[in-house]
C-alpha atoms as a PDB file:
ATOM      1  CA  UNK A   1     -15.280  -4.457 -36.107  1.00  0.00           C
ATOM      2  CA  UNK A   2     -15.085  -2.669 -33.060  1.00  0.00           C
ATOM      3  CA  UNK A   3     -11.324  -1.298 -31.270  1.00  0.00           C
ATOM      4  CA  UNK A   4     -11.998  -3.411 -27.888  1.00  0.00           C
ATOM      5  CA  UNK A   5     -12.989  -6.529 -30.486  1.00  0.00           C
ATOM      6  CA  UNK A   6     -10.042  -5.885 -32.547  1.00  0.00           C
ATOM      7  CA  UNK A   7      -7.559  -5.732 -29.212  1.00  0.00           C
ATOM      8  CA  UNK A   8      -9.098  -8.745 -28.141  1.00  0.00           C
ATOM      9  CA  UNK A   9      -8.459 -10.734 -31.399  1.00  0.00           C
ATOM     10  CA  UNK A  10      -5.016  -9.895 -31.374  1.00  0.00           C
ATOM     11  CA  UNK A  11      -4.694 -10.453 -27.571  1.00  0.00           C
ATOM     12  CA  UNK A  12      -6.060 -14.325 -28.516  1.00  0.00           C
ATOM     13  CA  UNK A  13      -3.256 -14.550 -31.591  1.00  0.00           C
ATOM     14  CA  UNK A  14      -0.809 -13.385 -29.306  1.00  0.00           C
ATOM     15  CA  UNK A  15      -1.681 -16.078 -26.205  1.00  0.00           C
ATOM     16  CA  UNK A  16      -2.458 -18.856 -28.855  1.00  0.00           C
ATOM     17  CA  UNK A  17       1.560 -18.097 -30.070  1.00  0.00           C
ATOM     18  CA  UNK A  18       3.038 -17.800 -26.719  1.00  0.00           C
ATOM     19  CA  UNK A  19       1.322 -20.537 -25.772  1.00  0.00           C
ATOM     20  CA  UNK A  20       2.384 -22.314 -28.460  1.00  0.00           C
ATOM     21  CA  UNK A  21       5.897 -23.090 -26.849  1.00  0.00           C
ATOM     22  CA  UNK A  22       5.880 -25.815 -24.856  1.00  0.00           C
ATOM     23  CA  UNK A  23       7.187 -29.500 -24.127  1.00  0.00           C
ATOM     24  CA  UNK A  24       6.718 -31.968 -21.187  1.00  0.00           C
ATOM     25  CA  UNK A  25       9.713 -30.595 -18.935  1.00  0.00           C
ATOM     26  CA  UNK A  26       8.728 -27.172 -19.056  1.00  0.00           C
ATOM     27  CA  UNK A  27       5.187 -28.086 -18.303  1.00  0.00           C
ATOM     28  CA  UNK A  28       5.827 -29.585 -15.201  1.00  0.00           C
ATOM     29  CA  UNK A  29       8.496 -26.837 -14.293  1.00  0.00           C
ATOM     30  CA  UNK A  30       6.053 -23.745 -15.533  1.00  0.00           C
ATOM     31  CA  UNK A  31       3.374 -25.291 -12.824  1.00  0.00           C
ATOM     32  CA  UNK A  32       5.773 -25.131 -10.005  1.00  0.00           C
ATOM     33  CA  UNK A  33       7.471 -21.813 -10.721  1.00  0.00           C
ATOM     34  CA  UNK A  34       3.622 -20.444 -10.794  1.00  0.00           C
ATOM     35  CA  UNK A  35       3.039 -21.619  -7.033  1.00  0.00           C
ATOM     36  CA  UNK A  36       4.257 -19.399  -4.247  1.00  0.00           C
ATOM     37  CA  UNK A  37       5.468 -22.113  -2.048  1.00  0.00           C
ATOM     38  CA  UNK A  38       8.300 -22.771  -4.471  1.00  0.00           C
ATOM     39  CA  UNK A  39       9.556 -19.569  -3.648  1.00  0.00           C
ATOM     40  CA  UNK A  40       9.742 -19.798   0.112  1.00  0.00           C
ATOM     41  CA  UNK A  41      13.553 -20.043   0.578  1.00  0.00           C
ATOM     42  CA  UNK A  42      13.756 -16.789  -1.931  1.00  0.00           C
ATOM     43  CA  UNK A  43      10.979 -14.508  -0.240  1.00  0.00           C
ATOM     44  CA  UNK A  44      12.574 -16.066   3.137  1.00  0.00           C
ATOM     45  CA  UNK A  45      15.866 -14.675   2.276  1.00  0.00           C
ATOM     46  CA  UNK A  46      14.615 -11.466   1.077  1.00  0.00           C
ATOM     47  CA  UNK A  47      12.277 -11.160   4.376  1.00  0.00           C
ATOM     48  CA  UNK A  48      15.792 -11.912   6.833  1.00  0.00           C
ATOM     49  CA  UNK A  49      17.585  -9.687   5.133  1.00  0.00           C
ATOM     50  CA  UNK A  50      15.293  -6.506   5.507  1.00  0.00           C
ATOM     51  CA  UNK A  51      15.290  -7.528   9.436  1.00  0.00           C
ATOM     52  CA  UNK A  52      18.922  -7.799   9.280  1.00  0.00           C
ATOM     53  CA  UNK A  53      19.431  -4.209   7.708  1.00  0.00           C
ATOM     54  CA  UNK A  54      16.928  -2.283   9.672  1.00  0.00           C
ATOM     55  CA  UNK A  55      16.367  -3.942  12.878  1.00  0.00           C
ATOM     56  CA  UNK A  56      13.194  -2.614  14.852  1.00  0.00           C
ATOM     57  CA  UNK A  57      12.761  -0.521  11.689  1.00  0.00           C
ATOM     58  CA  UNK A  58      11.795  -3.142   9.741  1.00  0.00           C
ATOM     59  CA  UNK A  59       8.605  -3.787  11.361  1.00  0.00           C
ATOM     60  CA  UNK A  60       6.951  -0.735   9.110  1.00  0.00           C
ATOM     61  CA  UNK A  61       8.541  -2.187   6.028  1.00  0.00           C
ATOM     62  CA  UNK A  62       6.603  -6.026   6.606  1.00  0.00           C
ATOM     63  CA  UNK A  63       3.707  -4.235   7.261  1.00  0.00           C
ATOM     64  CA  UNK A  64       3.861  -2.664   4.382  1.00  0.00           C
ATOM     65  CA  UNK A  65       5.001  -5.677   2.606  1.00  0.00           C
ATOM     66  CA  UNK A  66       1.867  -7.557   4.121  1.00  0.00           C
ATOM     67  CA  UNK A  67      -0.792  -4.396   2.603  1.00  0.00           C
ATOM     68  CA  UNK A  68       0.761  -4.771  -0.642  1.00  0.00           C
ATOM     69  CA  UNK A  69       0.144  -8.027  -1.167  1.00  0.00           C
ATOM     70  CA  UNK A  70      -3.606  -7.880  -0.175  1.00  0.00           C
ATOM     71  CA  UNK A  71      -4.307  -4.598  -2.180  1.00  0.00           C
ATOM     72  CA  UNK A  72      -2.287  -6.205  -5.365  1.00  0.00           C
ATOM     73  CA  UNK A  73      -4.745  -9.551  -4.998  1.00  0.00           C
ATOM     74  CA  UNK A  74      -8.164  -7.771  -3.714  1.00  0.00           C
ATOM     75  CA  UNK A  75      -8.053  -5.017  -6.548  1.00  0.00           C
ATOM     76  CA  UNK A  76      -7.248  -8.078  -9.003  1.00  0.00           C
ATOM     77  CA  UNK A  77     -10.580  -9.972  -7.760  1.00  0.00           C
ATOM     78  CA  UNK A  78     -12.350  -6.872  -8.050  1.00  0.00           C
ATOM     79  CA  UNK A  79     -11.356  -6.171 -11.322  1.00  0.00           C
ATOM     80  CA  UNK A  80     -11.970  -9.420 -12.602  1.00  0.00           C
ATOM     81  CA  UNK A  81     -15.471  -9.351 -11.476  1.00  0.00           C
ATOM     82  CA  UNK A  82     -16.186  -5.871 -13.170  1.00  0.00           C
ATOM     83  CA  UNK A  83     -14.438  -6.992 -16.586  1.00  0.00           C
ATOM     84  CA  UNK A  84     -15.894 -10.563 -16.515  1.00  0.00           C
ATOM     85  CA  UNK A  85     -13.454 -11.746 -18.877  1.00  0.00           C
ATOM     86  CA  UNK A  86     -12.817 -15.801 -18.841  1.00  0.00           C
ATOM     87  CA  UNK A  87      -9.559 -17.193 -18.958  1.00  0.00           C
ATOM     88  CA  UNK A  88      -8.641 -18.389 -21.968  1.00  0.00           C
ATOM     89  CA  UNK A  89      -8.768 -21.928 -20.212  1.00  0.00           C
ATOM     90  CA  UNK A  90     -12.775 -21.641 -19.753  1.00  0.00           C
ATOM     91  CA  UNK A  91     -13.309 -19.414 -23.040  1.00  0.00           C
ATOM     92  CA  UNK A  92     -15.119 -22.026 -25.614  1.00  0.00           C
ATOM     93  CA  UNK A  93     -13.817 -20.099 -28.159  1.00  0.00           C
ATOM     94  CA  UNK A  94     -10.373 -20.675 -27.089  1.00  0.00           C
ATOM     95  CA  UNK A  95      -9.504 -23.565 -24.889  1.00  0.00           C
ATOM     96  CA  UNK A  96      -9.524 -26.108 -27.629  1.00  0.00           C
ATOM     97  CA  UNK A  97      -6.722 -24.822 -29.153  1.00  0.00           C
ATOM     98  CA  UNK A  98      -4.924 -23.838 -26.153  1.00  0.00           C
ATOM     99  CA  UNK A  99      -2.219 -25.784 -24.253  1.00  0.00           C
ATOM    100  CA  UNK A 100      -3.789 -25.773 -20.699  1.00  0.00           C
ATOM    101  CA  UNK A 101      -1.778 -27.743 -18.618  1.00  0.00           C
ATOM    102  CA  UNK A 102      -2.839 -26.257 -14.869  1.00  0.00           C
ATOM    103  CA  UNK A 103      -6.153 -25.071 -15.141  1.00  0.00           C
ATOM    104  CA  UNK A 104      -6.612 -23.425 -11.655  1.00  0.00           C
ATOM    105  CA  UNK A 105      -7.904 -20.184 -10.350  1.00  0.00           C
ATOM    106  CA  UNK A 106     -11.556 -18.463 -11.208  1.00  0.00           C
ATOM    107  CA  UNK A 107     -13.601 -17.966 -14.133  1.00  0.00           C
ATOM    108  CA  UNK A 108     -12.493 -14.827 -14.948  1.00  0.00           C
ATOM    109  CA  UNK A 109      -8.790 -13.589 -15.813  1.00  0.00           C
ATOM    110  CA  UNK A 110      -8.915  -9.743 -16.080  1.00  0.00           C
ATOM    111  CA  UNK A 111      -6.661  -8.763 -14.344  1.00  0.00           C
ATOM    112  CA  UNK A 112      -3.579 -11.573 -13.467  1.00  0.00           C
ATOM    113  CA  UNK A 113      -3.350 -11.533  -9.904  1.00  0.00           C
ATOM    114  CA  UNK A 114      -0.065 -13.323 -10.338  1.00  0.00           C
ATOM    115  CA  UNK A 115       1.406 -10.415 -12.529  1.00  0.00           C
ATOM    116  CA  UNK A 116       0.233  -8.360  -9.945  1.00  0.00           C
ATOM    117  CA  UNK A 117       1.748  -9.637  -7.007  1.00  0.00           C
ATOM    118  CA  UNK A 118       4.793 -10.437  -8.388  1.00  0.00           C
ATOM    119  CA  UNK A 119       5.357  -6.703 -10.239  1.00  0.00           C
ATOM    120  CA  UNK A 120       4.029  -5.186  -6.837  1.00  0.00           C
ATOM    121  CA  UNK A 121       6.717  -7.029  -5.053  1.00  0.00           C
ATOM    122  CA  UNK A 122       9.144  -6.046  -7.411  1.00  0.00           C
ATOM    123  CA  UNK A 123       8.822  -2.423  -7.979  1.00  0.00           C
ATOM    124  CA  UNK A 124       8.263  -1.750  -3.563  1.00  0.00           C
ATOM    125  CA  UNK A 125      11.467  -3.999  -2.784  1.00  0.00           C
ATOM    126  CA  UNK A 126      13.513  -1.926  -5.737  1.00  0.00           C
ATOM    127  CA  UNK A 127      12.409   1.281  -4.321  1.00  0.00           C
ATOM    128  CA  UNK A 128      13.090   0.033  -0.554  1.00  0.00           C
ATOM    129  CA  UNK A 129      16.947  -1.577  -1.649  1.00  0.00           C
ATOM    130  CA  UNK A 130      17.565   1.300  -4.331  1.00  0.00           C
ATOM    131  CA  UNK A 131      19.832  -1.171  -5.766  1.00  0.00           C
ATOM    132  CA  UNK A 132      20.020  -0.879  -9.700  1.00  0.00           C
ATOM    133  CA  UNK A 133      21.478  -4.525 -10.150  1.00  0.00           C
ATOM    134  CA  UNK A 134      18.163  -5.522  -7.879  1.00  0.00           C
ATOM    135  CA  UNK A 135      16.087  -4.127  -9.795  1.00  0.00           C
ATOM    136  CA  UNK A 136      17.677  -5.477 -12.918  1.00  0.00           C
ATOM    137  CA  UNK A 137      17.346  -9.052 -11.244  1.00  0.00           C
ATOM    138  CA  UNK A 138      13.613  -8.722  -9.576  1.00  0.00           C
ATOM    139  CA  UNK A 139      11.894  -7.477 -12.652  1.00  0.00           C
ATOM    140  CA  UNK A 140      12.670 -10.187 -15.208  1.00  0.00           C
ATOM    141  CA  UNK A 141      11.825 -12.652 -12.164  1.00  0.00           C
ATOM    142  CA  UNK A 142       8.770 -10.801 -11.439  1.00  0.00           C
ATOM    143  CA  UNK A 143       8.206 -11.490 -15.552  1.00  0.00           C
ATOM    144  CA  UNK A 144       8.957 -15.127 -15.415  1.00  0.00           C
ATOM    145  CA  UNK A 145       6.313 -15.722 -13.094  1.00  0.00           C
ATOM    146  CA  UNK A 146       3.381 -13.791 -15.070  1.00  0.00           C
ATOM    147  CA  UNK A 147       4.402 -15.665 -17.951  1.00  0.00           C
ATOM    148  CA  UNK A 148       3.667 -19.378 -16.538  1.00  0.00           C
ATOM    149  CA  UNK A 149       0.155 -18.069 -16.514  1.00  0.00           C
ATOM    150  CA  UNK A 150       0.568 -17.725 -20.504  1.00  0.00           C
ATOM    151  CA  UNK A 151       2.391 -20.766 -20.787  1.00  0.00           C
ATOM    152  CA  UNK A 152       0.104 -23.314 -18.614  1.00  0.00           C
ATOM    153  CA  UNK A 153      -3.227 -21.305 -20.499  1.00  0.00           C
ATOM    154  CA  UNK A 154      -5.183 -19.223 -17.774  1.00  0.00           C
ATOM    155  CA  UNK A 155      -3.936 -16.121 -19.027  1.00  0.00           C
ATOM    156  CA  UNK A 156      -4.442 -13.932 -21.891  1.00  0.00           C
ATOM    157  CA  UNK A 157      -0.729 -11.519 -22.433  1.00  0.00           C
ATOM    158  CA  UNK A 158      -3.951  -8.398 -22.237  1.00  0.00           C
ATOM    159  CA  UNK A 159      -4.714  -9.979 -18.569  1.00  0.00           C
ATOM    160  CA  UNK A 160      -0.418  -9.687 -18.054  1.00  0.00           C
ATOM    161  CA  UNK A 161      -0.192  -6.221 -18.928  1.00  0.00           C
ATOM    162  CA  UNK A 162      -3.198  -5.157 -16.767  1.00  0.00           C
ATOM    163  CA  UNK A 163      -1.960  -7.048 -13.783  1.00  0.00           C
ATOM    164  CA  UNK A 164       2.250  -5.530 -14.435  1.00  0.00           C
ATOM    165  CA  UNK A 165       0.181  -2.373 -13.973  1.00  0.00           C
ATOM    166  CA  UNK A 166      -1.961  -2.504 -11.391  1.00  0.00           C
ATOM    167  CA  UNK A 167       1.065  -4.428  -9.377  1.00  0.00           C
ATOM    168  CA  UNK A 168       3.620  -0.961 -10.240  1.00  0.00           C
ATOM    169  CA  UNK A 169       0.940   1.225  -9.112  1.00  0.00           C
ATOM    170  CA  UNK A 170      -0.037  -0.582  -5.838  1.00  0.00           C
ATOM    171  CA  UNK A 171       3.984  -1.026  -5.041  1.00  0.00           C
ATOM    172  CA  UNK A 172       4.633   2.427  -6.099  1.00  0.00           C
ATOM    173  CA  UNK A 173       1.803   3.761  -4.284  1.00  0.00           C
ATOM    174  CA  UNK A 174       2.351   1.725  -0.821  1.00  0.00           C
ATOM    175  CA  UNK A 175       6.039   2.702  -1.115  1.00  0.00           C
ATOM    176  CA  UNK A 176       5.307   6.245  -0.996  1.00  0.00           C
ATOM    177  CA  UNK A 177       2.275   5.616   1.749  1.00  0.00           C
ATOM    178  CA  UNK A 178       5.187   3.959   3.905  1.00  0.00           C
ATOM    179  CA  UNK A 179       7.317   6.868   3.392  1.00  0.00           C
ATOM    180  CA  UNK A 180       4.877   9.578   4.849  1.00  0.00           C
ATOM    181  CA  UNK A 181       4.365   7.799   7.629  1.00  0.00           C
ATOM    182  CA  UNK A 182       7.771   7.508   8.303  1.00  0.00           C
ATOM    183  CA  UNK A 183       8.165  11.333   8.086  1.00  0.00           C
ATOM    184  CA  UNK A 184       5.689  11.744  10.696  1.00  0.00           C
ATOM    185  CA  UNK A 185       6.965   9.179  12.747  1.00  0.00           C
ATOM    186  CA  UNK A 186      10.315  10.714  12.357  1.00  0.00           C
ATOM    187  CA  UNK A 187      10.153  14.577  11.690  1.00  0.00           C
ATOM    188  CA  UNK A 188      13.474  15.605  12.854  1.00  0.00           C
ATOM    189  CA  UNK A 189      15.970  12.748  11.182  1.00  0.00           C
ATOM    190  CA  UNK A 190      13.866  10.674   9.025  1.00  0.00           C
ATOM    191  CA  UNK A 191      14.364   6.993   8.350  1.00  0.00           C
ATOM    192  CA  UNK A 192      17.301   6.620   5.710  1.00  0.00           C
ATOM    193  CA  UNK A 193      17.309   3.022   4.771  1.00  0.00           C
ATOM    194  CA  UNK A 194      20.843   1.820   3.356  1.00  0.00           C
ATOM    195  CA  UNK A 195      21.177   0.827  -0.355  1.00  0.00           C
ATOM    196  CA  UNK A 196      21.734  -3.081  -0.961  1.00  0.00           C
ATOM    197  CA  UNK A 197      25.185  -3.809  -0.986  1.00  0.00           C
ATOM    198  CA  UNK A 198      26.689  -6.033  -3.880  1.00  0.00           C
ATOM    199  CA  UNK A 199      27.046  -9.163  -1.050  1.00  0.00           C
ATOM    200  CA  UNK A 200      23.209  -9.092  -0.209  1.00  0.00           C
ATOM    201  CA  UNK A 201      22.523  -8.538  -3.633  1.00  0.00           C
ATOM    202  CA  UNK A 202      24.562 -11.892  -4.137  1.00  0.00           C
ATOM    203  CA  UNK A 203      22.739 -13.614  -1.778  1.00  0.00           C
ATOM    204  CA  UNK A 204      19.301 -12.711  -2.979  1.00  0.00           C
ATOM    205  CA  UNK A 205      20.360 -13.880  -6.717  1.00  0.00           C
ATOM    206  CA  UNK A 206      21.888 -17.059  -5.046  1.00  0.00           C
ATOM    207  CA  UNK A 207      18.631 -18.118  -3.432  1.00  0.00           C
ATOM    208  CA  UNK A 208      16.733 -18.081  -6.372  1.00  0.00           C
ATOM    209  CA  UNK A 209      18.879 -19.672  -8.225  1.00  0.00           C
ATOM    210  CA  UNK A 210      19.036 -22.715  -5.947  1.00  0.00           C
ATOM    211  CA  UNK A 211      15.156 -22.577  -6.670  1.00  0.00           C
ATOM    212  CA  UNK A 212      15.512 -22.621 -10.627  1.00  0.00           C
ATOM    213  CA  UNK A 213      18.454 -25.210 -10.278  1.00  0.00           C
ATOM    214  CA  UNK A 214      16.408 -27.351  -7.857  1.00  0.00           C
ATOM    215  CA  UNK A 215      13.067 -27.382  -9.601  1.00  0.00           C
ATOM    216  CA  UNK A 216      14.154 -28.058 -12.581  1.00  0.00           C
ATOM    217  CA  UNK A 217      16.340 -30.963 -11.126  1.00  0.00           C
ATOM    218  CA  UNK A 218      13.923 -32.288  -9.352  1.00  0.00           C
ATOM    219  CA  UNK A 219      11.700 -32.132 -12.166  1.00  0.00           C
ATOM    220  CA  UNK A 220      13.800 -34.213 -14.785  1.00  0.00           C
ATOM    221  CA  UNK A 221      14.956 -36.621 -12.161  1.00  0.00           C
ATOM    222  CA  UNK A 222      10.858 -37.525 -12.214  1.00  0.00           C
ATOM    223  CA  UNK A 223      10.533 -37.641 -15.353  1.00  0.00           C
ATOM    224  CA  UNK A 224      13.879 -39.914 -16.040  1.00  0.00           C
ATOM    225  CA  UNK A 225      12.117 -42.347 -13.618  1.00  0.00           C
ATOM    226  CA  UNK A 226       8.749 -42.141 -15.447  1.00  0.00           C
ATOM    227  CA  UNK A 227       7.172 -40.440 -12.017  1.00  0.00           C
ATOM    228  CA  UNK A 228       5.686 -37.871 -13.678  1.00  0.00           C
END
């Protein structure tokens, strides 16, 4: 047996396990926290607050915002055409044992587009804030939302890892892309942006909180009425 046959047989174990884990509320919750619209209020608040802090200055830092995003999710499609690896969800091999409760997206998952959006948001806004207790908060958030993919079965943990990578790289990278052009924009007294303070930091944590608190709410108040 080959290495790349042996990593993929334990990257199967591994999904079939974490995938393992589930019950009807978390099913249900797990498919909304994987959909960006659910996260509106949190990105909004996040968004205001960079206006807020730098003013005209900010208009740079969306842009950049706005390139990450489509590098993180065109390199992912890209990549997922050149591996060709199916989700677990369309894998014959695999689905049948598989709890796949939100089958959407392509045929193939190599890399998670979702890991890498999320990771590529996280690691650019904790080098923009420079706020350790952000970057404590963002990362297991960025984490919680590559692992729905596990949980609802499109997924593999391999497809996870690749995506957390490629998203840290394509953060990192337009980070330090927004930085040069800063410096040429602003040779003689360069753009300092200032650190997060502990009352924006509250806010942030706050608004996605009121997101876990209200999905999950709004989830078992459903089911409690059989509406789900």
């Amino acid at each position: 047996m080959g290495v790349l046959q042996t990593i993929s047989n334990w990257d199967r174990s591994a999904f079939l396990y974490l995938n393992s884990f589930h019950n009807n509320l978390m099913d249900y919750v797990m498919t909304l926290f994987t959909l960006t619209p659910v996260w509106f209020l949190f990105y909004g608040v996040i968004l205001i607050l960079i206006v807020r802090k730098y003013g005209r200055k900010s208009i740079p830092v969306l842009v950049s915002l706005v390139l990450m995003i489509l590098l993180a999710d065109q390199f992912s499609n890209l990549i997922k055409h050149g591996f060709m690896r199916l989700r677990p969800s369309n894998d014959p091999a695999v689905a049948p044992l598989a709890h796949v409760f939100f089958n959407a997206g392509g045929l193939y998952g190599f890399v998670s587009a979702h890991a890498a959006n999320a990771f590529s948001f996280a690691t650019f806004s904790a080098l923009l804030f420079r706020s350790r207790g952000y970057a404590i908060f963002i990362y297991p958030w960025a984490l919680l939302i590559a692992y729905t993919r596990i949980y609802l079965g499109v997924h593999y943990p391999g497809d996870i890892l690749g995506g957390i990578i490629l998203g840290i790289l394509v953060g990192f990278g337009v980070f330090k892309l927004l930085i040069f052009v800063e410096s040429k924009a602003f040779p003689v007294h360069p753009f300092q942006r200032n650190k997060l303070t502990h009352s924006e930091l509250e806010i942030i944590v706050g608004a996605a909180t009121m997101v876990v608190f209200f999905t999950i709410s709004t989830v078992v108040l459903l089911l409690q009425n059989d509406l789900l």
